[in-house]
C-alpha atoms as a PDB file:
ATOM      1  CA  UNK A   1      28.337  11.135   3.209  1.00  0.00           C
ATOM      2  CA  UNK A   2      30.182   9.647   6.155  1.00  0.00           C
ATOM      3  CA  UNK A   3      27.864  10.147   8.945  1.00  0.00           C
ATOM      4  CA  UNK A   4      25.134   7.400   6.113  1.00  0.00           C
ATOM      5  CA  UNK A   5      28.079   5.396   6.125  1.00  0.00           C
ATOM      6  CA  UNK A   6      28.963   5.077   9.514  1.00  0.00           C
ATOM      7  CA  UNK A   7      25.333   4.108  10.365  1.00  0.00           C
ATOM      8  CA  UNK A   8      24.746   1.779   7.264  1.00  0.00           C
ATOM      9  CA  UNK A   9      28.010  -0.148   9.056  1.00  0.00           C
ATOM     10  CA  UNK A  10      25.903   0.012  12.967  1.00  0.00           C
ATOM     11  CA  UNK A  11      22.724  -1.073  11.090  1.00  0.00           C
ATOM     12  CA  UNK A  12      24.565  -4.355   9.679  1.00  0.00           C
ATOM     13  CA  UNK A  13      26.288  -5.680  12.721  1.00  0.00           C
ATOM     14  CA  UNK A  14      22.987  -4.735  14.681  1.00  0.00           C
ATOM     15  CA  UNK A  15      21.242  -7.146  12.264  1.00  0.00           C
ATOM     16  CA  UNK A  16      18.848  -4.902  10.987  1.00  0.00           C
ATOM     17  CA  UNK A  17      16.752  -5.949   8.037  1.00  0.00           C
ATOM     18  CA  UNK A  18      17.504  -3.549   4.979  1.00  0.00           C
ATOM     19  CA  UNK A  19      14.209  -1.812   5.054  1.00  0.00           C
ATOM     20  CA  UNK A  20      15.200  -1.329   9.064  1.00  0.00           C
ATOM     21  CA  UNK A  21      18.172   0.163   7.961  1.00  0.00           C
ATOM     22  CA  UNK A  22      17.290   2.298   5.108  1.00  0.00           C
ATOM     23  CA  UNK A  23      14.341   3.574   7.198  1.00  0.00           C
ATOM     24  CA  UNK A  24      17.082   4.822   9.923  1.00  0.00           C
ATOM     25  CA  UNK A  25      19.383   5.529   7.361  1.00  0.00           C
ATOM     26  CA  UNK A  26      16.372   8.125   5.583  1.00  0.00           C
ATOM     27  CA  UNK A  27      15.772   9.394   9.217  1.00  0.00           C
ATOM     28  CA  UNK A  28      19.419  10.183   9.898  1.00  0.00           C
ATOM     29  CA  UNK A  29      19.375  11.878   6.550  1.00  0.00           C
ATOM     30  CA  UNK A  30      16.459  13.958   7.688  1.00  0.00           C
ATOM     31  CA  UNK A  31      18.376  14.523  10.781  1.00  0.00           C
ATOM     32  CA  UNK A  32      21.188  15.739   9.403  1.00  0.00           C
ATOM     33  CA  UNK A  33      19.139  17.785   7.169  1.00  0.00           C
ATOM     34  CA  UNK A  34      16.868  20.104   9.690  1.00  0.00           C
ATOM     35  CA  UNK A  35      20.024  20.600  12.081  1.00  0.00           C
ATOM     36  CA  UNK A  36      22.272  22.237   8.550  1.00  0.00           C
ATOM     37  CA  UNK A  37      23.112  25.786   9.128  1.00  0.00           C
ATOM     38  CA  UNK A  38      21.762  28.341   6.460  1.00  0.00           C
ATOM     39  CA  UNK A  39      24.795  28.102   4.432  1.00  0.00           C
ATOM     40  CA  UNK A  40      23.271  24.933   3.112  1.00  0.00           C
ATOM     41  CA  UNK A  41      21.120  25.732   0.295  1.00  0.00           C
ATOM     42  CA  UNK A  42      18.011  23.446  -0.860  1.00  0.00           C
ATOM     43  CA  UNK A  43      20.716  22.699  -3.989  1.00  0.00           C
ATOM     44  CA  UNK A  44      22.810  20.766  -2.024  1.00  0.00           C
ATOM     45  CA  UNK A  45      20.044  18.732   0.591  1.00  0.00           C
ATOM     46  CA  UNK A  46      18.616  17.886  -2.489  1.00  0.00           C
ATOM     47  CA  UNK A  47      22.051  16.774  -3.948  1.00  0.00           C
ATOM     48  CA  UNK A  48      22.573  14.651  -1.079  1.00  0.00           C
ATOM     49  CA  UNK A  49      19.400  12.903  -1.244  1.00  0.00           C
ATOM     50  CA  UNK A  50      19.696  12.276  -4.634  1.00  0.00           C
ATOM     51  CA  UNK A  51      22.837  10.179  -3.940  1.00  0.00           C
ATOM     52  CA  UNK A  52      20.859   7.739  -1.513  1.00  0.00           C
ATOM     53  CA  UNK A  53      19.793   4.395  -2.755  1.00  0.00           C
ATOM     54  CA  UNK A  54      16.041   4.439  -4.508  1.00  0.00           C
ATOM     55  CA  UNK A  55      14.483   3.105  -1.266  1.00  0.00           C
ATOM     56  CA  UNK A  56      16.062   5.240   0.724  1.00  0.00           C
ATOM     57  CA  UNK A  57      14.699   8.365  -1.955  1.00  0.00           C
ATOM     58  CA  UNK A  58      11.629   6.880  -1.589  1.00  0.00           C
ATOM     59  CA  UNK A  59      11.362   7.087   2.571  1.00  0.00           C
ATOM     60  CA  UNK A  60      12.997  10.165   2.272  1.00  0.00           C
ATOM     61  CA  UNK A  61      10.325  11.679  -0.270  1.00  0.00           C
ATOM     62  CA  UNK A  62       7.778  10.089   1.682  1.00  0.00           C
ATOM     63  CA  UNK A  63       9.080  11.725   5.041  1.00  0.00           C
ATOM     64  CA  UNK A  64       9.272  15.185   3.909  1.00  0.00           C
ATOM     65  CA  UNK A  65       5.664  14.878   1.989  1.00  0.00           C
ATOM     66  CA  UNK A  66       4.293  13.674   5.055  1.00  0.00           C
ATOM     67  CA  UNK A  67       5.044  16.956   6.418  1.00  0.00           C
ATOM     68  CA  UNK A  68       2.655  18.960   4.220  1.00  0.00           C
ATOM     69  CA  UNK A  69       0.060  17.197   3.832  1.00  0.00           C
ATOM     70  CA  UNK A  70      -0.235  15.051   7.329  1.00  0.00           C
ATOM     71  CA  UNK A  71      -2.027  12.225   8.107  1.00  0.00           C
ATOM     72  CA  UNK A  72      -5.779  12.575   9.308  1.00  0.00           C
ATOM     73  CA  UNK A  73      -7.162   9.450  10.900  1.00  0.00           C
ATOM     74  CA  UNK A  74     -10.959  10.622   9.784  1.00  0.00           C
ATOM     75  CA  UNK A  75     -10.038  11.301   6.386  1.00  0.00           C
ATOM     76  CA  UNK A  76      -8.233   7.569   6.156  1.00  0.00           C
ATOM     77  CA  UNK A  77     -11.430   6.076   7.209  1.00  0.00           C
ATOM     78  CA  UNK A  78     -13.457   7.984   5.000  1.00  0.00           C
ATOM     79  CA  UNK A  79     -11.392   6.809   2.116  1.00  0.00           C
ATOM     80  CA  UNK A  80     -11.654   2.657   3.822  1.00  0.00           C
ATOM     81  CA  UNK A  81     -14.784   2.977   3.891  1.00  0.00           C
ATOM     82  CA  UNK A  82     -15.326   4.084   0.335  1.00  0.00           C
ATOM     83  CA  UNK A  83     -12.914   1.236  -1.055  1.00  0.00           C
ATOM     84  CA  UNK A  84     -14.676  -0.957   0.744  1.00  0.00           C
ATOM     85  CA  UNK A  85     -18.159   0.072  -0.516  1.00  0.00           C
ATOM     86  CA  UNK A  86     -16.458  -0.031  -4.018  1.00  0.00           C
ATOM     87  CA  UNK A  87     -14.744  -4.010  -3.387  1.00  0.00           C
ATOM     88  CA  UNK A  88     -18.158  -5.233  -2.299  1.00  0.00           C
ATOM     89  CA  UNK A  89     -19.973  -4.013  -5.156  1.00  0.00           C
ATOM     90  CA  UNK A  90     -17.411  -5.448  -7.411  1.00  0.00           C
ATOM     91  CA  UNK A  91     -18.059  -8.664  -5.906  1.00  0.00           C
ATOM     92  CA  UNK A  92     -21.148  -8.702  -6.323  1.00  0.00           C
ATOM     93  CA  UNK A  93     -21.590  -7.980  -9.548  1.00  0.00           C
ATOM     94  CA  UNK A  94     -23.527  -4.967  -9.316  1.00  0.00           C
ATOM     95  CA  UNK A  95     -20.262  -3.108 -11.114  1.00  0.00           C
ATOM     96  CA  UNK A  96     -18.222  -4.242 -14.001  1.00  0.00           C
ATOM     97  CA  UNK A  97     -14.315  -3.956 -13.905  1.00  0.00           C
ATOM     98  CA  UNK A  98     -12.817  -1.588 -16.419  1.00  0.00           C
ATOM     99  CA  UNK A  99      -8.949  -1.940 -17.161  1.00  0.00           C
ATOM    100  CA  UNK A 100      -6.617   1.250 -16.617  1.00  0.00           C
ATOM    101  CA  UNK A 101      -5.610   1.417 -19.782  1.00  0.00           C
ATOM    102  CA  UNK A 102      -9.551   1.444 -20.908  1.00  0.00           C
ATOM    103  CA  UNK A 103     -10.055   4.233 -18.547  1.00  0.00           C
ATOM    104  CA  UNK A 104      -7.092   5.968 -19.968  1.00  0.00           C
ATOM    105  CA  UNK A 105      -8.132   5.619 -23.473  1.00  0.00           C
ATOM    106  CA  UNK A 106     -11.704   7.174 -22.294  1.00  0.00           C
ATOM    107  CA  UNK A 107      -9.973  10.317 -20.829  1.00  0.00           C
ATOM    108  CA  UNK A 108      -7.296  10.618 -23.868  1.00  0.00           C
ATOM    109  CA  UNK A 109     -10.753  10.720 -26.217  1.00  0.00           C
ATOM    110  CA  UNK A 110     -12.862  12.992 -23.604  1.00  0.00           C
ATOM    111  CA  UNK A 111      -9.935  15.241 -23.628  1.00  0.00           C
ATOM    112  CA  UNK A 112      -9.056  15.250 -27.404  1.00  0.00           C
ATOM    113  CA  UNK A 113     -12.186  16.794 -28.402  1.00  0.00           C
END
């Protein structure tokens, strides 16, 4: 992909840090991406993205996710507010830490019956 190329090269002699630049190289992939004609099937966006670096998958992934399911600002408070109910019973002591893989090895046995 040239047009990644091109701005991987402006993102290093700008000095951007390499999450900077894989963030504006995901966005540029995006980009490129919502302005393809028809004749560009999901086989080949997917192709494309498949060929960026792991981070870059990841912001990508991340972007696209973000646009089913967006962000609510009550919902992400509701959610603070219930880890933070959880961390301050934790500490203290009212609850009793249980390892992932004992929680796993519950639901494998629940599940199993």
């Amino acid at each position: 992909m040239p047009g990644i190329l091109i701005r991987t090269t402006y993102a290093d002699e700008a000095g951007l840090s390499s999450s900077l630049a894989a963030l504006a190289r995901a966005w540029y992939v995006l980009l490129v991406v919502s302005r393809r004609s028809t004749m560009h099937g999901m086989k080949e966006i997917i192709e494309e993205a498949s060929a960026l670096p792991v981070e870059e998958r990841a912001l990508v992934a991340e972007s696209l996710l973000r646009t089913l399911n967006a962000p609510d600002a009550e919902i992400d408070r509701a959610w603070s507010a219930v880890a933070e109910h959880r961390l301050a019973e934790l500490r203290a002591g009212r609850v009793v830490a249980v390892s992932g893989a004992q929680v796993l090895a519950r639901v494998r046995e629940r599940f199993a019956r």
